[in-house]
C-alpha atoms as a PDB file:
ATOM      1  CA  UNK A   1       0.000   0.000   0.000  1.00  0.00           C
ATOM      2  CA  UNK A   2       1.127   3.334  -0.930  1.00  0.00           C
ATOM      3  CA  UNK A   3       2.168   5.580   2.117  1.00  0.00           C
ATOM      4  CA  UNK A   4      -0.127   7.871   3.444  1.00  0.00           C
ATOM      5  CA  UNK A   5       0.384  10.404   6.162  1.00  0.00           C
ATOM      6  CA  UNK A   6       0.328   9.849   9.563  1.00  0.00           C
ATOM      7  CA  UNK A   7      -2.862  10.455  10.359  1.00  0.00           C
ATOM      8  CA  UNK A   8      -4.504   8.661   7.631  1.00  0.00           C
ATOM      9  CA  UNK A   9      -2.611   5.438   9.081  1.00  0.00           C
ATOM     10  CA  UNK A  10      -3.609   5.710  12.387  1.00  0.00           C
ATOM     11  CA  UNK A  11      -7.436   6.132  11.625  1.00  0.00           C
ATOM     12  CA  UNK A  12      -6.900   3.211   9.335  1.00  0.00           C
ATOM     13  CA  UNK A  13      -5.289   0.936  12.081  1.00  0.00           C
ATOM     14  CA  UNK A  14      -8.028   2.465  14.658  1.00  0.00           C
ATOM     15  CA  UNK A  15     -11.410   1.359  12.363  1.00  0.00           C
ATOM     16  CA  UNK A  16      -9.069  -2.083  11.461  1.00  0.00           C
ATOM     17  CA  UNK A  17      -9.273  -2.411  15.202  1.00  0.00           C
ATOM     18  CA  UNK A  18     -12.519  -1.148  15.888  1.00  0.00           C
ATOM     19  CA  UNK A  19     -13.359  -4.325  13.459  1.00  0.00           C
ATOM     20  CA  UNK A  20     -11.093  -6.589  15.304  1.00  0.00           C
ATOM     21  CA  UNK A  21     -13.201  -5.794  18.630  1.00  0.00           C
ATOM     22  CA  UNK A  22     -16.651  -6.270  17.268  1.00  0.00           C
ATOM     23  CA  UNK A  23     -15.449  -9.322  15.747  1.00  0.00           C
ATOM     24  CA  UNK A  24     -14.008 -10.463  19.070  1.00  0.00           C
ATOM     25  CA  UNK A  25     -16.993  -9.419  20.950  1.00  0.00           C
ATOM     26  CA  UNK A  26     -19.761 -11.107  18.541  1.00  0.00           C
ATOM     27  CA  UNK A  27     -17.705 -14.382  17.567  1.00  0.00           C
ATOM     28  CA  UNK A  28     -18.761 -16.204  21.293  1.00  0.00           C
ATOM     29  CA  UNK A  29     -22.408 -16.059  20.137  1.00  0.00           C
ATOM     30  CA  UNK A  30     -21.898 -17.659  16.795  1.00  0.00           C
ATOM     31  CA  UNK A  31     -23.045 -21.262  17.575  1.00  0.00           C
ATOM     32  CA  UNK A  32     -20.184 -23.896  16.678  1.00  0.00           C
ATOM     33  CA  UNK A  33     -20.704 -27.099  18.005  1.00  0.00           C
ATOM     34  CA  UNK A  34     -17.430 -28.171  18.898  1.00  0.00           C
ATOM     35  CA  UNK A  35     -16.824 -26.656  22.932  1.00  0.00           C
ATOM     36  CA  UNK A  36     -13.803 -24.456  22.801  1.00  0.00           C
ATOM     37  CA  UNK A  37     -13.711 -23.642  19.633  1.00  0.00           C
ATOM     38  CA  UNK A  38     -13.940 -20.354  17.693  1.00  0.00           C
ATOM     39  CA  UNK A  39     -13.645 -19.218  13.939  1.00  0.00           C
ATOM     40  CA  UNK A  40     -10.909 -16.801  15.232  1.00  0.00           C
ATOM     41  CA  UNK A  41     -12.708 -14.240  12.800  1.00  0.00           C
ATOM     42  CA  UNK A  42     -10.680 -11.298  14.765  1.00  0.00           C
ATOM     43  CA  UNK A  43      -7.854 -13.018  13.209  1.00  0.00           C
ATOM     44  CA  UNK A  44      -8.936 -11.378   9.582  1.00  0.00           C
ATOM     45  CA  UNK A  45      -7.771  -8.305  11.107  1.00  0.00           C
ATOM     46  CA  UNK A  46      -4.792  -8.896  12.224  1.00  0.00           C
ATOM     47  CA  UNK A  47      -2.987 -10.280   9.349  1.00  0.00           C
ATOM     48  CA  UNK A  48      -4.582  -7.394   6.975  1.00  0.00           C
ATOM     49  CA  UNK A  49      -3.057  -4.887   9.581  1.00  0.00           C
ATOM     50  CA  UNK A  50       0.499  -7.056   9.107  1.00  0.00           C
ATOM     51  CA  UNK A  51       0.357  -6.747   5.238  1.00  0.00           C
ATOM     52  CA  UNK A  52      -1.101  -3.407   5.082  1.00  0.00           C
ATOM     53  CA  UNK A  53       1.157  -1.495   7.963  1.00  0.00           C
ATOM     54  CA  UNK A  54       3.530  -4.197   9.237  1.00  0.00           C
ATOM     55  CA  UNK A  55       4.466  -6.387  12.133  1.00  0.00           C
ATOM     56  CA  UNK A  56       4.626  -3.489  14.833  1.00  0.00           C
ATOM     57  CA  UNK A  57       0.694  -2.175  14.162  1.00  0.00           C
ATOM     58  CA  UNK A  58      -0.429  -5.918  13.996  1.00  0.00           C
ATOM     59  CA  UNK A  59       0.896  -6.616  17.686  1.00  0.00           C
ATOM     60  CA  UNK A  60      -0.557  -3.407  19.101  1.00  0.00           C
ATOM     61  CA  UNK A  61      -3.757  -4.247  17.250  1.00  0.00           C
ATOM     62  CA  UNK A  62      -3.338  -7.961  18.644  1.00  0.00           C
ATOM     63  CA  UNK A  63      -3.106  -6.287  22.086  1.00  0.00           C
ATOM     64  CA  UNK A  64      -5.510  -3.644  22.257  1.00  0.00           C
ATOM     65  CA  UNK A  65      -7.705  -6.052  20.792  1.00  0.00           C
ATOM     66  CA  UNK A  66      -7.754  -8.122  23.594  1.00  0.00           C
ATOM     67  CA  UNK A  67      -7.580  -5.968  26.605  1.00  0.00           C
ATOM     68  CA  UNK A  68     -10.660  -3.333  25.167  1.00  0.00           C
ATOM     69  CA  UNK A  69     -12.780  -6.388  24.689  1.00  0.00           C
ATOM     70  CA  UNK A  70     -12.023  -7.958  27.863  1.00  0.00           C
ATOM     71  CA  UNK A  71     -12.463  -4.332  28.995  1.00  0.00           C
ATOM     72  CA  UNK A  72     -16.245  -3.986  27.048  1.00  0.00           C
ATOM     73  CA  UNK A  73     -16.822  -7.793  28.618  1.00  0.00           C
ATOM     74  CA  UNK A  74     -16.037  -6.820  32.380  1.00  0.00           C
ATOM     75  CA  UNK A  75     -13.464 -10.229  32.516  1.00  0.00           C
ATOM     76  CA  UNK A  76     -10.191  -8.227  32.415  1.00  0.00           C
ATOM     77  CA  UNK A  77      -7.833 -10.918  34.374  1.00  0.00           C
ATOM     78  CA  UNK A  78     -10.106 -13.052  34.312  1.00  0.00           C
ATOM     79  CA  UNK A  79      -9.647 -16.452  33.179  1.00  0.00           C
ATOM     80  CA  UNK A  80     -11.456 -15.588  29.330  1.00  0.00           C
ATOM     81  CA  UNK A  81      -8.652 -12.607  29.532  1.00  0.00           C
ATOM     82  CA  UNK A  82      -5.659 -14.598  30.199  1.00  0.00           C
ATOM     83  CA  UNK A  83      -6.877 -17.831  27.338  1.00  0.00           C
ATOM     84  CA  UNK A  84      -7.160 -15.288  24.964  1.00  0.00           C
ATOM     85  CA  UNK A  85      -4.440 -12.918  25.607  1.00  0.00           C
ATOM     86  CA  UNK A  86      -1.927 -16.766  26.125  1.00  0.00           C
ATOM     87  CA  UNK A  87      -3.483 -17.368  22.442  1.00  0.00           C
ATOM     88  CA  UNK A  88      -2.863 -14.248  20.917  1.00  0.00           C
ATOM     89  CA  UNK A  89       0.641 -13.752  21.950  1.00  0.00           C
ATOM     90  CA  UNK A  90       1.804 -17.510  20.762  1.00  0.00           C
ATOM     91  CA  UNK A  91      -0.170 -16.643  17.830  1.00  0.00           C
ATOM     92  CA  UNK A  92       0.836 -13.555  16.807  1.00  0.00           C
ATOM     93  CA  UNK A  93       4.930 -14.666  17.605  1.00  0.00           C
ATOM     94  CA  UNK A  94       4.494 -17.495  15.337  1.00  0.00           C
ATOM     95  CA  UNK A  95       2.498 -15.555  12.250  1.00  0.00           C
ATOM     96  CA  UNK A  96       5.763 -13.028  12.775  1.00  0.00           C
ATOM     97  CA  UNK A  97       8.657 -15.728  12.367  1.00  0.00           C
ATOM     98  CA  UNK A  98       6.654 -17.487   9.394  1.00  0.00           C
ATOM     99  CA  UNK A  99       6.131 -14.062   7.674  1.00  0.00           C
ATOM    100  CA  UNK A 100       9.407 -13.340   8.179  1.00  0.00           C
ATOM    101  CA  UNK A 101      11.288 -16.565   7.246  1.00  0.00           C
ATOM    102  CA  UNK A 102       8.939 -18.552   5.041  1.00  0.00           C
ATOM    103  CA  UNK A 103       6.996 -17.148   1.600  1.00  0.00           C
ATOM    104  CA  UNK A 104       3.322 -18.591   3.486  1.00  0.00           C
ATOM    105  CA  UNK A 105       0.182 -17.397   1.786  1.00  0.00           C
ATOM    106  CA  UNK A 106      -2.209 -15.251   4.419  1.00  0.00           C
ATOM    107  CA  UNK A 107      -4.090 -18.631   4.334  1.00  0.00           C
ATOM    108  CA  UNK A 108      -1.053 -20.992   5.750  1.00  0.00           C
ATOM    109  CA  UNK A 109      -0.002 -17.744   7.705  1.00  0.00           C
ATOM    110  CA  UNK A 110      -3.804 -18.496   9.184  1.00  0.00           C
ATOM    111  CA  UNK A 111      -3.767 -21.632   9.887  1.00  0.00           C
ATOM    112  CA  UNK A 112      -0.449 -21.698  11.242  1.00  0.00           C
ATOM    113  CA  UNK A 113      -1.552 -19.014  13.881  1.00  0.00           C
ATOM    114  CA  UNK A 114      -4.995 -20.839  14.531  1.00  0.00           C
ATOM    115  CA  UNK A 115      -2.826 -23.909  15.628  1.00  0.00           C
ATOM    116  CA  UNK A 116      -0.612 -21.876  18.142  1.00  0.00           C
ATOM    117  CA  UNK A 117      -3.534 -20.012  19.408  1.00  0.00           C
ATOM    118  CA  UNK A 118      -5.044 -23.259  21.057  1.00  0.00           C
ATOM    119  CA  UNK A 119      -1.626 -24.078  21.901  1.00  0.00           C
ATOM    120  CA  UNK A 120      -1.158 -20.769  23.943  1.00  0.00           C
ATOM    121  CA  UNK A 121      -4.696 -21.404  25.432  1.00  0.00           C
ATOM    122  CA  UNK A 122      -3.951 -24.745  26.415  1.00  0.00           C
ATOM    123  CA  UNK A 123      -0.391 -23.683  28.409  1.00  0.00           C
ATOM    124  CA  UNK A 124      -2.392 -20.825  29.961  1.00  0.00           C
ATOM    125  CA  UNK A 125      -4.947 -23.197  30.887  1.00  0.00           C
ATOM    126  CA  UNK A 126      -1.933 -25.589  32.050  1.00  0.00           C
ATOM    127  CA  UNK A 127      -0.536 -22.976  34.009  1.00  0.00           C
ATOM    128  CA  UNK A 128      -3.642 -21.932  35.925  1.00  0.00           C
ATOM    129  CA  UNK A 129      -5.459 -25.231  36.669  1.00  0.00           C
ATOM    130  CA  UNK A 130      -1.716 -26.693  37.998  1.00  0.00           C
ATOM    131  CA  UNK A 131      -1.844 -29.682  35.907  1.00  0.00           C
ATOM    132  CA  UNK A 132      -0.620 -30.883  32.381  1.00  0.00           C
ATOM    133  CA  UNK A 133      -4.217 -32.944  31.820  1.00  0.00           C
ATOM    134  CA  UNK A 134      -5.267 -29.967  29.472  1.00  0.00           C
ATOM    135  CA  UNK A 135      -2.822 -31.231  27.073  1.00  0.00           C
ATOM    136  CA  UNK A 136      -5.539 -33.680  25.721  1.00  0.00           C
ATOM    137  CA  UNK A 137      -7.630 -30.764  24.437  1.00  0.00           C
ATOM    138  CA  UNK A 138      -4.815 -30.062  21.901  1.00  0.00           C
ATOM    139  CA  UNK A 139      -5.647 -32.492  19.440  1.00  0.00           C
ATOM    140  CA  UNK A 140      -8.998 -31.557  19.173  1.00  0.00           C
ATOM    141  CA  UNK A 141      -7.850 -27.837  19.142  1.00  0.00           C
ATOM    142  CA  UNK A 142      -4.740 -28.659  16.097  1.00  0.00           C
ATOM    143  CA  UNK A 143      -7.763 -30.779  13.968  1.00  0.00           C
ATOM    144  CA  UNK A 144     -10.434 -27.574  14.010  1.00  0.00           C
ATOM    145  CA  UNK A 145      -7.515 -25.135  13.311  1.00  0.00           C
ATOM    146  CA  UNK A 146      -6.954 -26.346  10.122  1.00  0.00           C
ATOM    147  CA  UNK A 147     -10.902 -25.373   8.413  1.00  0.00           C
ATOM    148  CA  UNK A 148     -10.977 -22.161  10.883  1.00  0.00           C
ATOM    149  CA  UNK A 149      -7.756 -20.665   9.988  1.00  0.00           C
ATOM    150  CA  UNK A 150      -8.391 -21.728   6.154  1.00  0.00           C
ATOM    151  CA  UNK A 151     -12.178 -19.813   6.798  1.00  0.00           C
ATOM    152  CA  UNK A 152      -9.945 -16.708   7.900  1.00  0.00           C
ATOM    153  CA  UNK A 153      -6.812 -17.019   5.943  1.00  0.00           C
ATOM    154  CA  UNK A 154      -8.919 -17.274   3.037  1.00  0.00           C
ATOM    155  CA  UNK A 155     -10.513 -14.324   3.932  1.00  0.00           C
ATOM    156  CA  UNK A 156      -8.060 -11.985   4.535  1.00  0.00           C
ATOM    157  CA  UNK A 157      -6.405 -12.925   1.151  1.00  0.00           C
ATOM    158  CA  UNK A 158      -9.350 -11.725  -0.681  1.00  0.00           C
ATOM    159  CA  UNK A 159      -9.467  -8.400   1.400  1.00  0.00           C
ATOM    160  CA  UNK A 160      -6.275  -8.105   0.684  1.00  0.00           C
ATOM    161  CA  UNK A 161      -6.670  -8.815  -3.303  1.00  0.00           C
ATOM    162  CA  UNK A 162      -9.232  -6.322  -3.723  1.00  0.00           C
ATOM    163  CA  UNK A 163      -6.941  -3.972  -1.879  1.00  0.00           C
ATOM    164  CA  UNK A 164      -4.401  -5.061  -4.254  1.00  0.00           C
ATOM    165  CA  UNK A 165      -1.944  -5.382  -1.878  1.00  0.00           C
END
């Protein structure tokens, strides 16, 4: 994307994160009938903010993301808080190093960050309930994050297209 002045890029980032938080605070109600599992729509978001504005604005959108929604909820450190903010920041390392060091579509870029997301979830979940049996959620976590981060990746990609970035 062509470089715009300051202030155009931050209201940019601001409505792409304004969309990250409504998708964060609607995607609990969309009925999936697998327990623990979410589309990770918010996700979208993030990795157009990455190709659009780069790595930086995609963590603080990653963030913010999570603490004004946890904020809007009223579970700021609160158990939701710390599973989602675990998820994001494994999540949001990982779709950095691949980005960085691999030539991954936004789609495997997706995926790859829906897998680490449970992953983070599950060692936050580890951590607070003082015992390693949460590991055997994982598997069911890795097998869904293949369709939901294809659903998102895919997604993004076309925003992304018609953006012609």
């Amino acid at each position: 994307m062509k470089r715009h002045s300051p202030t155009r890029r931050l209201t940019l980032i601001t409505m792409l994160l304004a969309m990250s938080i409504l998708m964060h605070m609607i995607e609990p109600s969309l009925p999936i009938p697998i327990p623990g599992v979410k589309l990770g729509l918010a996700n979208i978001l993030g990795l157009i903010t990455m190709f659009l504005f780069g790595i930086k604005s995609m963590i603080l959108l990653n963030l913010m993301r999570v603490i004004i929604a946890s904020l809007l909820r009223g579970i700021i450190f609160g158990t939701g808080f710390w599973l989602s903010m675990g998820g994001v920041i494994l999540s949001t390392f990982i779709t950095i190093i691949l980005y960085k060091k691999s030539k991954l579509s936004p789609v495997g870029l997706s995926v790859a960050s829906s897998a680490f997301h449970g992953l983070g979830q599950i060692l936050v979940l580890m951590f607070i309930n003082d015992t390693v049996m949460m590991i055997y959620w994982l598997p069911l976590l890795w097998f869904s994050s293949v369709p939901t981060g294809m659903v998102t990746g895919t997604l993004s990609a076309q925003v992304l297209k018609r953006l012609k970035v």
